[in-house]
Structure formats: structure tokens, C-alpha cells
C-alpha atoms as a PDB file:
ATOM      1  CA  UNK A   1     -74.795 -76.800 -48.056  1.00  0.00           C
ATOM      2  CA  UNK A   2     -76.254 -73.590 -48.170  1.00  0.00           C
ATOM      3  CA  UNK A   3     -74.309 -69.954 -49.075  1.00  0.00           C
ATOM      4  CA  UNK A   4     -74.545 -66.821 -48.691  1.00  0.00           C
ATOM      5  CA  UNK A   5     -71.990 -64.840 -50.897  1.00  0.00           C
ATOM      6  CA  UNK A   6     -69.819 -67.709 -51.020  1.00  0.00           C
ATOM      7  CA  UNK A   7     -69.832 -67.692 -47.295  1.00  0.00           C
ATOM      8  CA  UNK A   8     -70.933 -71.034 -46.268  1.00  0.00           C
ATOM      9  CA  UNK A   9     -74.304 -71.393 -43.611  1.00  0.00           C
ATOM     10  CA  UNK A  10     -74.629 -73.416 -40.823  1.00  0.00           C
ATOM     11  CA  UNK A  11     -77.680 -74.591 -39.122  1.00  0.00           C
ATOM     12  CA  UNK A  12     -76.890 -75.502 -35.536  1.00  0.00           C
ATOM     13  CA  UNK A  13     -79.882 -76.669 -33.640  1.00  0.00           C
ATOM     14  CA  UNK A  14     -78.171 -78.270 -30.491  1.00  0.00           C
ATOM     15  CA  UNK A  15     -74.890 -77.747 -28.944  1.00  0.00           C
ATOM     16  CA  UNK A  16     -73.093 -80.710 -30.745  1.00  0.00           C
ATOM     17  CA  UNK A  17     -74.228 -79.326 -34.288  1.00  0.00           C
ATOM     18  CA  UNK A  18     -71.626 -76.534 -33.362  1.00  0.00           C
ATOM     19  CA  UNK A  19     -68.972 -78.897 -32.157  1.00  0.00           C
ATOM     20  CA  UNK A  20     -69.046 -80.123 -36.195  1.00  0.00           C
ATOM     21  CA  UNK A  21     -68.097 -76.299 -37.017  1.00  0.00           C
ATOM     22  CA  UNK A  22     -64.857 -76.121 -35.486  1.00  0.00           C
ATOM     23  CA  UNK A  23     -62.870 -76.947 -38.644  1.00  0.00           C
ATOM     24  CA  UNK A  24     -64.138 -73.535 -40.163  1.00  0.00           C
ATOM     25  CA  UNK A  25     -62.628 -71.824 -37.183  1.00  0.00           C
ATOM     26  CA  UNK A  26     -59.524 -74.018 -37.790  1.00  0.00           C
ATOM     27  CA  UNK A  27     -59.270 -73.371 -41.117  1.00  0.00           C
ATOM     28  CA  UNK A  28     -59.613 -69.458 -41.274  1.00  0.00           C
ATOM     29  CA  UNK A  29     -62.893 -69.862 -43.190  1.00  0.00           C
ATOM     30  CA  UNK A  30     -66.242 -67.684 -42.613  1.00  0.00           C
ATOM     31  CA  UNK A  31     -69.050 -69.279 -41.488  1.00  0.00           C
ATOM     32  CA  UNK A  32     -72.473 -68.142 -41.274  1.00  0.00           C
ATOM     33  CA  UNK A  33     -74.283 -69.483 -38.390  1.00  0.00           C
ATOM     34  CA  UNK A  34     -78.472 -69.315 -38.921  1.00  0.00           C
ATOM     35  CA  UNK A  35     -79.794 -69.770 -35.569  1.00  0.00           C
ATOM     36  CA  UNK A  36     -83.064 -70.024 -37.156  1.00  0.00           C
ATOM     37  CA  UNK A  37     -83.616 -73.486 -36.596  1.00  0.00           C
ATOM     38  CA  UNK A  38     -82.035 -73.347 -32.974  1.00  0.00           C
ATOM     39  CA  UNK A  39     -83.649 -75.151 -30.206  1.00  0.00           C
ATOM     40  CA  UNK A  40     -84.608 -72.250 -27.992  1.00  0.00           C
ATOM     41  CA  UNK A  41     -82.442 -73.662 -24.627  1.00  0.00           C
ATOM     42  CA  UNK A  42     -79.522 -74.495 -26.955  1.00  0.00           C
ATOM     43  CA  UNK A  43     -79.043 -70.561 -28.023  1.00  0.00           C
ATOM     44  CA  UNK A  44     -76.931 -69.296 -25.564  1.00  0.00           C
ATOM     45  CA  UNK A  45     -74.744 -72.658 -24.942  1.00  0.00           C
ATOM     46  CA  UNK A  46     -74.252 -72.434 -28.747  1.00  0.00           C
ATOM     47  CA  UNK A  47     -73.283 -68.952 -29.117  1.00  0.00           C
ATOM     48  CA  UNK A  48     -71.389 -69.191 -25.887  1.00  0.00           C
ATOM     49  CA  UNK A  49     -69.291 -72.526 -27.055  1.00  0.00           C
ATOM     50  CA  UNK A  50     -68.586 -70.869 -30.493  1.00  0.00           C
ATOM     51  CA  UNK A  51     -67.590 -67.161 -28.812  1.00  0.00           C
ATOM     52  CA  UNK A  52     -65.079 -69.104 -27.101  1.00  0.00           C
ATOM     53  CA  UNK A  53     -63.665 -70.807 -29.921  1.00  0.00           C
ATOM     54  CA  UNK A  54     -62.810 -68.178 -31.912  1.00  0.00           C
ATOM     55  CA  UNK A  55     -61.720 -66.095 -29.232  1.00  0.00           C
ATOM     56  CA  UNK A  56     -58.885 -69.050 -28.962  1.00  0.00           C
ATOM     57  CA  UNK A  57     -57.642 -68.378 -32.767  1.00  0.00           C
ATOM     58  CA  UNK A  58     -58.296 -64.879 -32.846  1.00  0.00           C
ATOM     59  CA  UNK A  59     -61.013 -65.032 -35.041  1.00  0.00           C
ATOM     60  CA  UNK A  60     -64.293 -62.462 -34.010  1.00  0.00           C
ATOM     61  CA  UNK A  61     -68.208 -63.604 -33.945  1.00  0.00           C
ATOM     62  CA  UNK A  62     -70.748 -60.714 -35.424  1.00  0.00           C
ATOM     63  CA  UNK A  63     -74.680 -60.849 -35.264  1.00  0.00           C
ATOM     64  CA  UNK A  64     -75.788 -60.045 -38.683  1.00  0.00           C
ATOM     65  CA  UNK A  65     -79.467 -59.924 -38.234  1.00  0.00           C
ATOM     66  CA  UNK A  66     -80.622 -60.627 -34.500  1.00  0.00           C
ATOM     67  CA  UNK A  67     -83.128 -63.812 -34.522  1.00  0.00           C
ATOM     68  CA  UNK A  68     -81.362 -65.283 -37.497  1.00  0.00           C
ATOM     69  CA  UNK A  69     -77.599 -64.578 -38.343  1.00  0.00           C
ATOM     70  CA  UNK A  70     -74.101 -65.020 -37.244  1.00  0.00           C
ATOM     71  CA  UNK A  71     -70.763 -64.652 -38.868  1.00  0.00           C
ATOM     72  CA  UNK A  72     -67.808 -65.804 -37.865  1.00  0.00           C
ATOM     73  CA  UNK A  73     -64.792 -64.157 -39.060  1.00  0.00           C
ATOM     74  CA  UNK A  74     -61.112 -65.147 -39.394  1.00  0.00           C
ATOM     75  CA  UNK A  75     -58.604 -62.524 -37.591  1.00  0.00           C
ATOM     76  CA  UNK A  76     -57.992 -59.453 -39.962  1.00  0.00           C
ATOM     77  CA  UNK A  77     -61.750 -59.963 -42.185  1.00  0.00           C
ATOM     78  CA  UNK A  78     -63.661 -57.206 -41.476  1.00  0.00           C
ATOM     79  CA  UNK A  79     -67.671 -56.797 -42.958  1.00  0.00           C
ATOM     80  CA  UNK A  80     -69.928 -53.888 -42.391  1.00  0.00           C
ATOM     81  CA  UNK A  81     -73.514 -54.589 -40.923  1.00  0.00           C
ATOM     82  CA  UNK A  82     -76.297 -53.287 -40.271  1.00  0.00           C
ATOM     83  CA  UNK A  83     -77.086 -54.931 -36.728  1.00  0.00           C
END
């Protein structure tokens, strides 16, 4: 598995790749999501499936760098960024 800063990265290309990244949420770990390899009509369903998750736990989603990057962050972790 790829990192980024000791921040793992995901590569979700359909909506079930992003069911498998729930235990981050769980756990209170960042994730980076690369959407890079996305299927184009999975996008939205992805983003909008993991919004909701950690909206549930308190957690926050950021886009680091629109057409590539995600981060999901436990509650209280805060990053800067340039998006």
C-alpha cells in the first residue's frame, strides 16, 4: 500500500472499493483517497458514500488536489491545503 507522509492511499475505482475503507473511518486513521483511477460514474456515489460515513463518526472529508486527492480526517486533525 501506497503513502503519502505516513498517511496511507486508497485507490477506489467502484463504489465497493470504498465499502473496504470503512475500518480507517472506524479506527480514527487518515486516509488518502486518489480518485485517480476512479471510474468516471462511480465519482460522486463514492465521494457521496464516504461523506456520509464520516459525517457518522465525526470525522471531516477535504479535497487536496481536485482530479486526484482526498483526505479523510479523524475529528480534531486539522491539515492546511492548498485546494
Amino acid at each position: 500500500m501506497d503513502a503519502i507522509d505516513g498517511i496511507k492511499v486508497v485507490y477506489p475505482e467502484i463504489l465497493d472499493d470504498a465499502r473496504d475503507y470503512l475500518s480507517y473511518i472506524r479506527k480514527d486513521e487518515p486516509v488518502i483517497i486518489s480518485i485517480e483511477q476512479c471510474q468516471e460514474d462511480e465519482l460522486d456515489k463514492i465521494i457521496a458514500f464516504l461523506s456520509g460515513a464520516v459525517e457518522m463518526v465525526g470525522a471531516k472529508i477535504t479535497l487536496l488536489e481536485k482530479g486526484k486527492y482526498y483526505i479523510i480526517l479523524p475529528e480534531g486533525v486539522e491539515i492546511e491545503t492548498d485546494a
